[in-house]
C-alpha atoms as a PDB file:
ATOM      1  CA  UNK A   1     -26.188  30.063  25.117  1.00  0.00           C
ATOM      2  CA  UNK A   2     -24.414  30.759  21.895  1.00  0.00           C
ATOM      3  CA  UNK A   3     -20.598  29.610  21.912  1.00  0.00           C
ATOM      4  CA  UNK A   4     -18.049  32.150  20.935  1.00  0.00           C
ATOM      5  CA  UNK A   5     -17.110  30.398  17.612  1.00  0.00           C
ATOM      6  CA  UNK A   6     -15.696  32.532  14.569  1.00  0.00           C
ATOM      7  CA  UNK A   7     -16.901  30.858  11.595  1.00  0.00           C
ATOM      8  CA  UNK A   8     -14.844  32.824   9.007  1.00  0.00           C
ATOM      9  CA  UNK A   9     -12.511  35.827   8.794  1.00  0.00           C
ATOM     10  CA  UNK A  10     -11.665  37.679   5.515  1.00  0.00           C
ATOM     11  CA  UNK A  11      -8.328  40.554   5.526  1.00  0.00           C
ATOM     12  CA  UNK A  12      -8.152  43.125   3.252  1.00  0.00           C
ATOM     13  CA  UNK A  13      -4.617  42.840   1.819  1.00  0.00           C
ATOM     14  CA  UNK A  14      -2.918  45.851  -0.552  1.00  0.00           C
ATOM     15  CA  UNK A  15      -2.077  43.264  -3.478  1.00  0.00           C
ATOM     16  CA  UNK A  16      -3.704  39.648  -4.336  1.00  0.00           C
ATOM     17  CA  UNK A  17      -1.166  38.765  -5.933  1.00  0.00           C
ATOM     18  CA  UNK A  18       1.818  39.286  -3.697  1.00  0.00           C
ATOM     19  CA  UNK A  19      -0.575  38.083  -0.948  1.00  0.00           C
ATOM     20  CA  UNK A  20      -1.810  34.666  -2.378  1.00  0.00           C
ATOM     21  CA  UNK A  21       1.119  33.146  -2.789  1.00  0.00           C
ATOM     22  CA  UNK A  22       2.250  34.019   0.343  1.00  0.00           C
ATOM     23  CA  UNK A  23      -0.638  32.594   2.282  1.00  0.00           C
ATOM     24  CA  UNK A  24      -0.506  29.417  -0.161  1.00  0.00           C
ATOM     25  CA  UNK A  25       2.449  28.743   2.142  1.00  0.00           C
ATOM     26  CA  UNK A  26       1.308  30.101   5.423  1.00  0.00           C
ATOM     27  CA  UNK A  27      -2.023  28.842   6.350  1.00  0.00           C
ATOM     28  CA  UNK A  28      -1.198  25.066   5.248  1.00  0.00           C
ATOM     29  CA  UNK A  29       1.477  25.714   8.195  1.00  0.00           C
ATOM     30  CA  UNK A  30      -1.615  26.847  10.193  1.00  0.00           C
ATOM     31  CA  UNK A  31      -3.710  23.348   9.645  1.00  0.00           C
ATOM     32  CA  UNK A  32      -5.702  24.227   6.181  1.00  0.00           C
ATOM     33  CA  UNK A  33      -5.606  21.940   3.043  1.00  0.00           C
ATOM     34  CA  UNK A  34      -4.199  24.325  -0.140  1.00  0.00           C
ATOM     35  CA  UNK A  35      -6.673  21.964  -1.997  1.00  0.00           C
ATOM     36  CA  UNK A  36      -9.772  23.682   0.294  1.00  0.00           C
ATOM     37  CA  UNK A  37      -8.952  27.149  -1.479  1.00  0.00           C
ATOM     38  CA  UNK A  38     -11.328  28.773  -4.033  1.00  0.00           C
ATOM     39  CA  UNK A  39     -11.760  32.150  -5.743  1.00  0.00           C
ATOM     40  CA  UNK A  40     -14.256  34.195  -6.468  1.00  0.00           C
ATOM     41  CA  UNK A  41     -15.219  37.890  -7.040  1.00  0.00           C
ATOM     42  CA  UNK A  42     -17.971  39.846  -5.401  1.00  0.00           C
ATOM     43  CA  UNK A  43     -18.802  42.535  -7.990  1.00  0.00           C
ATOM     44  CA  UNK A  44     -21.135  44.504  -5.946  1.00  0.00           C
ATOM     45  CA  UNK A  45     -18.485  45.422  -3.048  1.00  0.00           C
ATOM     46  CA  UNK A  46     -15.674  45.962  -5.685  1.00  0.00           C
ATOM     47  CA  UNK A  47     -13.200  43.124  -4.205  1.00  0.00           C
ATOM     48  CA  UNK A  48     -12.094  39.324  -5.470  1.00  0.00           C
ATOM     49  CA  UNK A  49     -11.295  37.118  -2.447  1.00  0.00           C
ATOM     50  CA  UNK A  50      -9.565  34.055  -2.069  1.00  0.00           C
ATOM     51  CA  UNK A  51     -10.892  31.614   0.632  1.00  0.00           C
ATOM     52  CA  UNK A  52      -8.537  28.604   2.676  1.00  0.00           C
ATOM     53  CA  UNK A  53     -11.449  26.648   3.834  1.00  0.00           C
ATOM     54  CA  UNK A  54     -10.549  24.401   7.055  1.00  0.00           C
ATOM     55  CA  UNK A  55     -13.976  22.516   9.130  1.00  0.00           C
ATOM     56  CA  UNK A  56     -12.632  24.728  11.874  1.00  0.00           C
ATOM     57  CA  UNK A  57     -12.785  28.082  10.137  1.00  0.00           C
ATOM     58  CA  UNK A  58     -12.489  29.731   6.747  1.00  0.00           C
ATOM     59  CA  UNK A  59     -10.319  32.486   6.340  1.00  0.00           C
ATOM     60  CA  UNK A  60      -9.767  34.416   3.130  1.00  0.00           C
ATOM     61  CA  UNK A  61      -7.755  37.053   1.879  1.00  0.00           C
ATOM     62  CA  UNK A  62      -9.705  40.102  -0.022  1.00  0.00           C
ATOM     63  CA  UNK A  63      -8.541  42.825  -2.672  1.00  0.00           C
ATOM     64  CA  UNK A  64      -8.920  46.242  -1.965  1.00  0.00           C
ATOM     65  CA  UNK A  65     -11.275  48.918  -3.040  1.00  0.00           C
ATOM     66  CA  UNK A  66      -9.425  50.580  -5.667  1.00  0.00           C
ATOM     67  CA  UNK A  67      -9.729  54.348  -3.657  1.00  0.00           C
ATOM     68  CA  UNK A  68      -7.570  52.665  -0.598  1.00  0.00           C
ATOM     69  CA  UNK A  69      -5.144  50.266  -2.456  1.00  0.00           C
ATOM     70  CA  UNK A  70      -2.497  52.938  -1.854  1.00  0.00           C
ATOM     71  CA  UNK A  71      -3.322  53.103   1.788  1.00  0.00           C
ATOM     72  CA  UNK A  72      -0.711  52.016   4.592  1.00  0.00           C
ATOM     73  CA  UNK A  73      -1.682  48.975   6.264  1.00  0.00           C
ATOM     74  CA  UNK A  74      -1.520  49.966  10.628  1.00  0.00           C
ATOM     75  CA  UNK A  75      -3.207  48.352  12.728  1.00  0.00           C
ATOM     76  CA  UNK A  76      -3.877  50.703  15.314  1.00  0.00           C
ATOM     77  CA  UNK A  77      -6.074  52.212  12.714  1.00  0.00           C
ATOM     78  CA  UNK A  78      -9.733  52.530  13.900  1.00  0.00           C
ATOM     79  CA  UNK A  79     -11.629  49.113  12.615  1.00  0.00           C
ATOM     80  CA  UNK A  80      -8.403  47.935  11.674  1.00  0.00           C
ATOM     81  CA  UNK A  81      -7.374  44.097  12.543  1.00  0.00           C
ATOM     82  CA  UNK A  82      -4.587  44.508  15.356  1.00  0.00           C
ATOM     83  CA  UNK A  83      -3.563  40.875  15.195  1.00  0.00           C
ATOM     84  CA  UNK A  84      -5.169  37.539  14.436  1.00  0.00           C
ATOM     85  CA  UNK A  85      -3.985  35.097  16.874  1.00  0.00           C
ATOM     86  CA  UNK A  86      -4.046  31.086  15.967  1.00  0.00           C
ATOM     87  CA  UNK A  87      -4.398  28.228  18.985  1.00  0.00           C
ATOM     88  CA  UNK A  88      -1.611  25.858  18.949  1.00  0.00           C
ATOM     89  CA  UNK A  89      -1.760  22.896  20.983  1.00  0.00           C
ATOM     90  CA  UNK A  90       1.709  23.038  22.579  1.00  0.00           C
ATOM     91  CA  UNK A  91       5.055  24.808  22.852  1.00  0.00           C
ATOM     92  CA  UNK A  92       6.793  22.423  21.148  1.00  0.00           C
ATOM     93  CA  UNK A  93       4.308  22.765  18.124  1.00  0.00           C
ATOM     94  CA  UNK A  94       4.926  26.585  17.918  1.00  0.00           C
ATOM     95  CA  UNK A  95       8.618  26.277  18.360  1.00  0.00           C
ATOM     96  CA  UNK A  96       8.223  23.490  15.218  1.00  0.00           C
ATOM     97  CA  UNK A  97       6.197  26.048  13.309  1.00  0.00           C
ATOM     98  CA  UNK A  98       8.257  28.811  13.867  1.00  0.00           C
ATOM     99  CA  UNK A  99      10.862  27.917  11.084  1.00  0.00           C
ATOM    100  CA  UNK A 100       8.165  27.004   9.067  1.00  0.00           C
ATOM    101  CA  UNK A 101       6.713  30.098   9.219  1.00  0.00           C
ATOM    102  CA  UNK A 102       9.809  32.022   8.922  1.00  0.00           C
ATOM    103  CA  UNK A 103      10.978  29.648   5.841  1.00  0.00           C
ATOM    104  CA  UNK A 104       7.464  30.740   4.580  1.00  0.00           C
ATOM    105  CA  UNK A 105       8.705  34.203   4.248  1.00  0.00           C
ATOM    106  CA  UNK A 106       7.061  35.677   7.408  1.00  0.00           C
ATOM    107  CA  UNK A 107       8.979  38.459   9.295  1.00  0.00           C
ATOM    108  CA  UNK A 108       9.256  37.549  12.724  1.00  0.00           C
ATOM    109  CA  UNK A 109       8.676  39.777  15.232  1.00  0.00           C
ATOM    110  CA  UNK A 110       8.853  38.209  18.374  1.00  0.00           C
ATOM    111  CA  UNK A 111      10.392  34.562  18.468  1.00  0.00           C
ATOM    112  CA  UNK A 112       8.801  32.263  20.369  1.00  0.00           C
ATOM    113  CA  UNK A 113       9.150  32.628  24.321  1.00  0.00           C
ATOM    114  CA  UNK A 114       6.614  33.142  27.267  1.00  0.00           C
ATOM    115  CA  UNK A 115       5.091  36.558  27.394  1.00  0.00           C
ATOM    116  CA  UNK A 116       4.204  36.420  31.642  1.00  0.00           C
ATOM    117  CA  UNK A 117       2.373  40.001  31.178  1.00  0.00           C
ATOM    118  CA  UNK A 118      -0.032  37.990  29.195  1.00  0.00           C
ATOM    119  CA  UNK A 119      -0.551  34.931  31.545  1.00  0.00           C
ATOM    120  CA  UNK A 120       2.194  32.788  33.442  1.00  0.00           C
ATOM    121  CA  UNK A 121       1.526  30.168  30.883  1.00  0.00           C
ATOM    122  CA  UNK A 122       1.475  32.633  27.851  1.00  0.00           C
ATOM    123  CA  UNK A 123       3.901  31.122  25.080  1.00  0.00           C
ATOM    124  CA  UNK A 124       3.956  32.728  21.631  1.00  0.00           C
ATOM    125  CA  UNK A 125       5.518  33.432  18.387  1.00  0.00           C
ATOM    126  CA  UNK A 126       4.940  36.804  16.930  1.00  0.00           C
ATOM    127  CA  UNK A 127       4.966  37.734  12.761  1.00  0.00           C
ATOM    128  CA  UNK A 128       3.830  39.656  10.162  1.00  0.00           C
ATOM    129  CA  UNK A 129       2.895  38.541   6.365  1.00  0.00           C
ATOM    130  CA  UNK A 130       4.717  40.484   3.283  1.00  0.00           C
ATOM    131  CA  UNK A 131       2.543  43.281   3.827  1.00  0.00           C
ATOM    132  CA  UNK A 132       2.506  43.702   7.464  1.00  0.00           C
ATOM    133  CA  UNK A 133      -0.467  41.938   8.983  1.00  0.00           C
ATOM    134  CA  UNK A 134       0.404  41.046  12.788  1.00  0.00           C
ATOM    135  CA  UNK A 135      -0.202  37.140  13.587  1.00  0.00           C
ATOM    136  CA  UNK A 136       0.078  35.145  16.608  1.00  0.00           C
ATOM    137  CA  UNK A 137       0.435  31.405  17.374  1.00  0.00           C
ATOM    138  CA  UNK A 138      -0.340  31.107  21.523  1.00  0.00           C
ATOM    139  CA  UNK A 139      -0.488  27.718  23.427  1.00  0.00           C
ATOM    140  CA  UNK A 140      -1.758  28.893  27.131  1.00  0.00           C
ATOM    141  CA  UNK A 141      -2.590  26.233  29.746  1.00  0.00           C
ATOM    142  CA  UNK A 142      -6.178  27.556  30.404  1.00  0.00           C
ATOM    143  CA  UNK A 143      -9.221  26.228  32.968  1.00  0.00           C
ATOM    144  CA  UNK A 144     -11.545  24.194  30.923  1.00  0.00           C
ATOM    145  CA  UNK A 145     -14.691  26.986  30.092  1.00  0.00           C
END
């Protein structure tokens, strides 16, 4: 049986170049090495991306198609990301990241607490990056799968 393991994830952001330097300080909060990131452009689909690479998972940031770069960024859009929500491996390691994240220039929408309509264990940190994408860092005491 295949395991539910996300290999890579790519977000469409407005603006590369207000993005990129945001998520130069972001993801190495997150776990990834800055000196794991590339560039490149795909020509074909119209969009240069820039990927953090991590042995876990590579995520990467894309451009937008030209026709949409004026577009507002919801996400309760239809195909739209809602939120992308990282693992951490305790409460205390969110509540360290939290300034982190905030000194990163996140805007933080929830602080972190325990969300109980999400799980009694459910403890999370809620906040968006400079253009509005929703993230998540959750530590949940779970039953092994």
């Amino acid at each position: 049986m295949m395991k539910p393991i996300i290999d890579h994830i790519q977000i469409t952001v407005k603006d590369l170049s207000i993005a990129e330097p945001f998520y130069d300080k972001l993801l190495p909060i997150l776990g990834f090495d800055i000196n794991k990131k590339s560039r490149g452009t795909v020509a074909e689909h119209e969009f240069d991306v820039v990927e953090y690479t991590h042995p876990l998972l590579i995520f990467g940031i894309n451009s937008s198609r030209e026709a949409f770069k004026d577009d507002t960024i919801h996400r309760r859009k239809p195909g739209a990301l809602h939120h992308l929500a990282f693992k951490a491996e305790s409460r205390a390691e969110i509540d360290r990241l939290y300034l982190e994240i905030k000194e990163a220039g996140a805007t933080i929408v929830d602080e972190p607490k325990f969300y109980p309509q999400h799980g009694e264990s459910y403890y999370a940190l809620f906040f968006k990056d400079l253009e509005g994408i929703k993230y998540e860092v959750v530590y949940e005491e779970r039953e092994a799968a």
